[in-house]
Protein backbone atom coordinates (compact mmCIF):
# COMPACT_ATOMS: atom_id res chain seq x y z
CA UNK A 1 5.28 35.72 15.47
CA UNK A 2 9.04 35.36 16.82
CA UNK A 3 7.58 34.78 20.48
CA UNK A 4 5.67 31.93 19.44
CA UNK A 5 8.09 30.35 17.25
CA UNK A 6 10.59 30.73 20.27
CA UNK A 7 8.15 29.26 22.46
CA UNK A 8 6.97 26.32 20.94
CA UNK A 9 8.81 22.78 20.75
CA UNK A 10 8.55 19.69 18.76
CA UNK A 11 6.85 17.74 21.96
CA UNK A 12 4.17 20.10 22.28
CA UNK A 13 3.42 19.44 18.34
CA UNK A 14 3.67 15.37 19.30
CA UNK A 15 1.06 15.75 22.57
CA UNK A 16 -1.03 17.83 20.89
CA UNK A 17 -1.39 15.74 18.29
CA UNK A 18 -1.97 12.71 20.47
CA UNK A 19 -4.35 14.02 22.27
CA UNK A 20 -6.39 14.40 18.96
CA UNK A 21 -5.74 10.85 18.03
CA UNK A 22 -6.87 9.29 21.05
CA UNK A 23 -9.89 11.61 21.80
CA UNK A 24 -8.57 11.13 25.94
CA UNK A 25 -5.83 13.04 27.82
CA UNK A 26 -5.40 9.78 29.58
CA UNK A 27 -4.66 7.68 26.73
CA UNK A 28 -2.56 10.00 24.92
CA UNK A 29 -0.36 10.32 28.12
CA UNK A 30 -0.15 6.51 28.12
CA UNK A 31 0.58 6.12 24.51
CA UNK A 32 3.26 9.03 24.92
CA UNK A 33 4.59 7.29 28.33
CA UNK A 34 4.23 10.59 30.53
CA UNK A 35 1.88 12.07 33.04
CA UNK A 36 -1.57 12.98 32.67
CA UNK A 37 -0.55 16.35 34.18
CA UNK A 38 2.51 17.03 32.41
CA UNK A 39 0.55 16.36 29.29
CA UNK A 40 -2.14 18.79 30.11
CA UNK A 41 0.21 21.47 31.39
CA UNK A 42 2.03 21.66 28.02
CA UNK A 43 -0.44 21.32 25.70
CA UNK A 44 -1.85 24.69 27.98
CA UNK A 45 1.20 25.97 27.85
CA UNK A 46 1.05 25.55 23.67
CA UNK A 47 -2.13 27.01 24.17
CA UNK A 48 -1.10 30.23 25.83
CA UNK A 49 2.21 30.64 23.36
CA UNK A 50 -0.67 30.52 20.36
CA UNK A 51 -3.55 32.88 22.64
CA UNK A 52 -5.62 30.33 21.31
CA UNK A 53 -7.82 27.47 22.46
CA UNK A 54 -6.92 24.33 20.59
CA UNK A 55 -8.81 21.64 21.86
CA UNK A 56 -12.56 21.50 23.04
CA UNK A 57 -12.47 19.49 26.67
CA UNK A 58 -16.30 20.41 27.45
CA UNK A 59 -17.28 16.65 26.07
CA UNK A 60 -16.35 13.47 26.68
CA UNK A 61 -14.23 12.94 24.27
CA UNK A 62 -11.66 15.69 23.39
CA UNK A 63 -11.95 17.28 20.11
CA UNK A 64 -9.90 19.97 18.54
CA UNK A 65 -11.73 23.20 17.52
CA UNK A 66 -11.81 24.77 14.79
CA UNK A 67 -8.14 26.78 15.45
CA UNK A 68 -7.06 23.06 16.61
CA UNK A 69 -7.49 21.85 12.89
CA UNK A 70 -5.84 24.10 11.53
CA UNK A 71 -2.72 23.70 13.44
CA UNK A 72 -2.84 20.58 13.66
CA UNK A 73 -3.28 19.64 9.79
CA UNK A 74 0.68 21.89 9.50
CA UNK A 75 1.73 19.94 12.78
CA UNK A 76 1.44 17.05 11.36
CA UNK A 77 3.14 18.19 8.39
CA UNK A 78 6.34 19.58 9.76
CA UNK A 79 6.39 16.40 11.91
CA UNK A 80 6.56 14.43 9.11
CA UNK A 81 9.10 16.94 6.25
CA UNK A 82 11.44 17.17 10.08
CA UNK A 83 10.98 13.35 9.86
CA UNK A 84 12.12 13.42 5.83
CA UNK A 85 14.75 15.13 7.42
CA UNK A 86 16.38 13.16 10.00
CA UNK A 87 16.20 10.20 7.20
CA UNK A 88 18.12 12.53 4.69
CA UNK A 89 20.83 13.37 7.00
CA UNK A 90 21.18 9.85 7.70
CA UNK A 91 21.19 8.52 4.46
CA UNK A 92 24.19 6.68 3.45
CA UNK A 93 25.28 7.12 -0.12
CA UNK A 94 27.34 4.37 -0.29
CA UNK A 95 23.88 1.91 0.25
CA UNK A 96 26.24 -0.23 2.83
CA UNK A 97 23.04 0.67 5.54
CA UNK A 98 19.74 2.37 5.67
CA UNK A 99 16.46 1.19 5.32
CA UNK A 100 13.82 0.98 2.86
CA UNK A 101 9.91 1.14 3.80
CA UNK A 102 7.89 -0.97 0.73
CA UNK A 103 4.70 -1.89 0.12
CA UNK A 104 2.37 -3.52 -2.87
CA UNK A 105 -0.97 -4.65 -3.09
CA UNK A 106 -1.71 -8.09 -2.47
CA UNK A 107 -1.39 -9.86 -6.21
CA UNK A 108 2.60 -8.74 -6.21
CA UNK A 109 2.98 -10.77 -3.35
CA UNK A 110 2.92 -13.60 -4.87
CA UNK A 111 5.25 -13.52 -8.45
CA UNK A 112 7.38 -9.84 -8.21
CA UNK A 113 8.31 -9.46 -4.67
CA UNK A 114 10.33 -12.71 -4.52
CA UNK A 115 12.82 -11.96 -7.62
CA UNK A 116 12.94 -8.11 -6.82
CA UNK A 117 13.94 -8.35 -3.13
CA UNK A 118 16.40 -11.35 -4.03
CA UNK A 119 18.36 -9.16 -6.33
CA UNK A 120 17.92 -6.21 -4.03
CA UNK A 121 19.23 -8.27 -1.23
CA UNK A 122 22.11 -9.24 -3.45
CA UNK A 123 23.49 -6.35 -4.17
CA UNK A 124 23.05 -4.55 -1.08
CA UNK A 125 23.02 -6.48 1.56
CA UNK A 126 23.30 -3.68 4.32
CA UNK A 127 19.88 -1.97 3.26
CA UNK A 128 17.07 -3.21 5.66
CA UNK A 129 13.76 -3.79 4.07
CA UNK A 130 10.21 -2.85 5.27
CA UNK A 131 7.97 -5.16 3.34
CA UNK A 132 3.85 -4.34 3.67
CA UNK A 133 0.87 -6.15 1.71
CA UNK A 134 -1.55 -3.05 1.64
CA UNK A 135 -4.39 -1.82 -0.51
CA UNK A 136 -3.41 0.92 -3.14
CA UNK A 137 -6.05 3.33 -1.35
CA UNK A 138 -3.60 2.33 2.12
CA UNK A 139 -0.49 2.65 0.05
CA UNK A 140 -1.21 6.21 -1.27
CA UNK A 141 -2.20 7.71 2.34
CA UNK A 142 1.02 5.67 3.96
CA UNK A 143 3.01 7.44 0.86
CA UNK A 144 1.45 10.77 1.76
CA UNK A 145 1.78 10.21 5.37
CA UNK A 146 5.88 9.48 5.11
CA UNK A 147 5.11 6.22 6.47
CA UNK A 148 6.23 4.36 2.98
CA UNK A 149 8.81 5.26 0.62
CA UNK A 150 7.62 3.40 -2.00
CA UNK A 151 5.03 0.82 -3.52
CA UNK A 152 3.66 -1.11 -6.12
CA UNK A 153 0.25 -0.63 -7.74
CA UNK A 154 -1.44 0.25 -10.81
CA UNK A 155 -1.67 2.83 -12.94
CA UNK A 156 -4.68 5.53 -12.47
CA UNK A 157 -5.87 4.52 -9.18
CA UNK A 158 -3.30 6.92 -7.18
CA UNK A 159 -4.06 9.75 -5.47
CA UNK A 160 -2.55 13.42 -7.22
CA UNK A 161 0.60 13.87 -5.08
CA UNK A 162 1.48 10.33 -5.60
CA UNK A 163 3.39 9.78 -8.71
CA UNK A 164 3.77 6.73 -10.68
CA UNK A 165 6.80 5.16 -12.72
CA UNK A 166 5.82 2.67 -15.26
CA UNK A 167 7.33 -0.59 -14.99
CA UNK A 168 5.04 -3.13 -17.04
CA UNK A 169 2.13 -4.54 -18.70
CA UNK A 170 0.24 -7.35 -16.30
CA UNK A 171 -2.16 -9.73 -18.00
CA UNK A 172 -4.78 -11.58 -16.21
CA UNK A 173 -6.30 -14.81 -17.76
CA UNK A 174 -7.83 -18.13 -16.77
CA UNK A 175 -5.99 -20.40 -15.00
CA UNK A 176 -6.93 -24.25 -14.19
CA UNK A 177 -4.84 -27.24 -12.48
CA UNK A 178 -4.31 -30.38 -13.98
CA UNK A 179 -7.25 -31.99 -13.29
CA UNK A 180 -9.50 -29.56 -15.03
CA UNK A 181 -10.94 -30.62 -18.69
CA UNK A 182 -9.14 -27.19 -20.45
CA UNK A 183 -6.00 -28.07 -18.55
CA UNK A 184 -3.73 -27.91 -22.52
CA UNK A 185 -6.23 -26.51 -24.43
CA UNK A 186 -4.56 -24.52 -27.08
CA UNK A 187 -7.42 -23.05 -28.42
CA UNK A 188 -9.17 -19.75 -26.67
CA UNK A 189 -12.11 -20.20 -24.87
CA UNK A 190 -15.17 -17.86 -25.64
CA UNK A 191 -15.05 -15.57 -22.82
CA UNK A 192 -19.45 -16.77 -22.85
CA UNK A 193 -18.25 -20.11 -21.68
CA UNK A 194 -16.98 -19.04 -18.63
CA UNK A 195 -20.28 -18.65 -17.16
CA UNK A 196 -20.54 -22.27 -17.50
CA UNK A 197 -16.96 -22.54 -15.19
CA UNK A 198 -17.31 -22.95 -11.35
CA UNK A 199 -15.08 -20.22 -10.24
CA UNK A 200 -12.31 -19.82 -7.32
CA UNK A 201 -11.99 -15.99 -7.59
CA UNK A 202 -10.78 -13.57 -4.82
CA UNK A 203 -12.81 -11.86 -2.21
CA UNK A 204 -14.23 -8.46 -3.56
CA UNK A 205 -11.55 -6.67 -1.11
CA UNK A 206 -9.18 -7.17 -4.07
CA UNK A 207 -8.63 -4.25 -6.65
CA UNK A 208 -7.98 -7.44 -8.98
CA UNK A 209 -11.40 -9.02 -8.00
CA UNK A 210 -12.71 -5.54 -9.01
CA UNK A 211 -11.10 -5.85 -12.04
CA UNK A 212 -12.77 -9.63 -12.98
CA UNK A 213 -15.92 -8.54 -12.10
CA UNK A 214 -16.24 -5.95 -14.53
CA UNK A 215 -14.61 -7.64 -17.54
CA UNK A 216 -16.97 -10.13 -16.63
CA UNK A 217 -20.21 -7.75 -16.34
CA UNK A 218 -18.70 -6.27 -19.66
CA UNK A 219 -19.17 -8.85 -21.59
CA UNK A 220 -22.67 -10.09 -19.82
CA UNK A 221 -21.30 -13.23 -18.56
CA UNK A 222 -23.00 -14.35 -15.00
CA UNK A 223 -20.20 -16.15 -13.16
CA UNK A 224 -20.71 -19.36 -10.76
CA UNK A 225 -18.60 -18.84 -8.18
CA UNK A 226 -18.03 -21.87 -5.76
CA UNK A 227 -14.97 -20.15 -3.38
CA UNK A 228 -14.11 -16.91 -2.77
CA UNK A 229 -10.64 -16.42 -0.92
CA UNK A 230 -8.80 -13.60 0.72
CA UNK A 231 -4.92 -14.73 -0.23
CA UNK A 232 -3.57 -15.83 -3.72
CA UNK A 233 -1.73 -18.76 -2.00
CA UNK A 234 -5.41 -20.24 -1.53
CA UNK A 235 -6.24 -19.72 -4.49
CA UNK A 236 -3.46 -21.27 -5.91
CA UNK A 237 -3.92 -24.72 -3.60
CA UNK A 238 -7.31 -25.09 -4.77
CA UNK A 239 -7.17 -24.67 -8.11
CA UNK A 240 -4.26 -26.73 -8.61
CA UNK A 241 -5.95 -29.57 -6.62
CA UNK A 242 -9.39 -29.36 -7.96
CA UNK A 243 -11.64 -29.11 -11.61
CA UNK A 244 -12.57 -25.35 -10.06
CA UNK A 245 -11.21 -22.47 -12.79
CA UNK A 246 -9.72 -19.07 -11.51
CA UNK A 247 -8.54 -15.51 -12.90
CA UNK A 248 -5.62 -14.37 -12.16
CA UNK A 249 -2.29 -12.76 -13.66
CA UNK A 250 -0.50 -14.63 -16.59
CA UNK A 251 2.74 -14.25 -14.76
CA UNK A 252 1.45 -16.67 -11.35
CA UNK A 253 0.75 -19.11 -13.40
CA UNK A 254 3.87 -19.03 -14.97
CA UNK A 255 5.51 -19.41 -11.46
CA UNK A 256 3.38 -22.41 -10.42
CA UNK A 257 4.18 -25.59 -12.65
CA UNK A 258 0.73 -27.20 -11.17
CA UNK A 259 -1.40 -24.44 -12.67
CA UNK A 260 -2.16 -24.03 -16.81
CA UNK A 261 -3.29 -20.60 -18.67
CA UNK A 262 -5.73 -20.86 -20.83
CA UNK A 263 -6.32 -18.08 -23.32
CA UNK A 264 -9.93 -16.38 -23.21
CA UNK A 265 -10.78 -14.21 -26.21
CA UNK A 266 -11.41 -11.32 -25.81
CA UNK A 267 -8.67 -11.56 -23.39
CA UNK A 268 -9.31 -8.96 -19.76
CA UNK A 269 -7.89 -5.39 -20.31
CA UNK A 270 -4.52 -5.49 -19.24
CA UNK A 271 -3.31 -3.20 -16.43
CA UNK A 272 0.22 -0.76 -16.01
CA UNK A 273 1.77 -1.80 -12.65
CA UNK A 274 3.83 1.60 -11.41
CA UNK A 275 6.06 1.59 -8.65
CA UNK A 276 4.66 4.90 -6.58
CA UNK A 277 5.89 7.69 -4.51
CA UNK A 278 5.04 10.57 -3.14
CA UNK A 279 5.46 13.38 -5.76
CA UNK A 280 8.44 16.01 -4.96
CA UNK A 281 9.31 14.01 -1.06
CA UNK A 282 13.15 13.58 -0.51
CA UNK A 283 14.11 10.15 -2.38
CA UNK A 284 16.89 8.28 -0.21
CA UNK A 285 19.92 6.42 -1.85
CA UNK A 286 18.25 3.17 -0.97
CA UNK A 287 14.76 4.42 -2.66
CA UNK A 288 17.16 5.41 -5.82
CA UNK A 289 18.72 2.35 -5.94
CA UNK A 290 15.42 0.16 -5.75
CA UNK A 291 13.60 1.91 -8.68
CA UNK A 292 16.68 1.55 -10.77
CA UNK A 293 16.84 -2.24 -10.25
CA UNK A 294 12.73 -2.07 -10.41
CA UNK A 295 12.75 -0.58 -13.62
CA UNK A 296 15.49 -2.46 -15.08
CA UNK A 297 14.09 -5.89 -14.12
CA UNK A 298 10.83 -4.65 -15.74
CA UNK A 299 12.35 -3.75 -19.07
């Protein structure tokens, strides 16, 4: 196995790898800025080192075979822990640089990220933040990829090499602008009446949505839904300029002085919001320092 090991370096793991993503030898050697030859003679050259064929070029498009997947699958592994690597060595204890790669689902964008990143910011100003608004299902493969080094979801939904640590309880509840005829009630609303509401609610792409629509099925309550929206800053506008009701969390409304909550009993199961990471990956200074001030804000 020494001979191979000798033989083999990190840019035949990189066009090898290309080559699978883009299916092309052309394409790869355009994404990777070199020559369609050079490409092709090192990736046979990778070939020969393994006595091995790796990739099947008898189709159109080039596929790996069944050796390629293999190889490929720990490729892109020690691509990605030489990666964790590079980032440790670099790390700088002292958090005056570095950067931090975050993400959340698209909810936290609109009440946690502000006061989080202010005080983040505030303290250390030389960290560089990576801010993404993904899906939890995109933020657990970007965790497991190395492409994040942390984010914000909910409890139960992550994958089983992501962990999760707690950081607090989020509410949802019904939430009308001033114009609406429950804007003050004090009272809670049956949760039957809201099938008499006309709804703003958020496109079904939204684990939150999700989450509405089966309290609501639940409890056998039809809804009348007038808008559907894909951003909570919609959402917000209309409600607060119309009579139309939405669902969202508690703590939004308590950001937006247009908007009122109005209790709904029984109230939607509340939800754990975690801030993830990938279970047993190297955890930078910066990464440290962010779920310390996470969990502390939180608590």
């Amino acid at each position: 196995m020494l001979p191979i090991v000798e033989g083999m370096e990190l840019r035949h793991l990189r066009y090898l790898l290309a080559v699978a993503e883009h299916g092309n030898f052309t394409r790869a050697a355009e994404a990777l800025h070199v020559s369609q030859p050079t490409l092709s003679q090192q990736v046979k050259q990778l070939e020969r080192s393994l006595h091995v064929q790796l990739l099947d070029r008898s189709g159109r498009t080039v596929r790996l075979t069944d050796a390629g997947e293999g190889f490929a699958r720990y490729a892109r592994r020690a691509l990605q822990d030489l990666a964790a690597a590079e980032r440790a060595v670099l790390d700088v204890q002292d958090l005056s640089q570095g950067t931090l790669r975050l993400a959340m689902t698209p909810t936290f964008t609109a009440y946690l990220i502000g006061p989080l990143v202010a005080q983040f910011h505030e303290q250390y100003p030389g960290i560089t933040l990576e801010i993404s608004e993904l899906t939890q299902d995109q933020i657990d493969a970007a965790l497991l990829d190395d492409r994040l080094d942390l984010g914000i979801g909910f409890a139960g939904s992550q994958r089983p090499a992501v962990a999760g640590t707690p950081l607090f309880v989020e509410t949802l509840g019904l939430v009308v602008g001033a114009a609406h005829p429950y804007a003050g009630r004090r009272e809670p609303l049956p949760v039957g009446d809201l099938g008499d509401q006309q709804l703003a609610l958020l496109s079904r792409d939204f684990a939150t949505r999700l989450h509405i629509d089966g309290y609501l099925a639940a409890h056998r309550v039809r809804p009348r839904i007038a808008v559907e929206a894909d951003s909570i800053s919609a959402l917000v506008e209309i409600v607060s300029r119309s009579t139309l009701a939405t669902v969202l969390p508690e703590a939004i409304a308590r950001e937006q002085p247009r908007l009122h909550p109005v209790a709904v009993e029984p109230a939607p199961p509340a939800r754990t919001v975690v801030l993830l990471h990938r279970d047993a990956a190297y955890r930078s200074a910066a990464g440290r320092a962010f779920t310390e001030l996470a969990t502390g804000w939180a608590q």
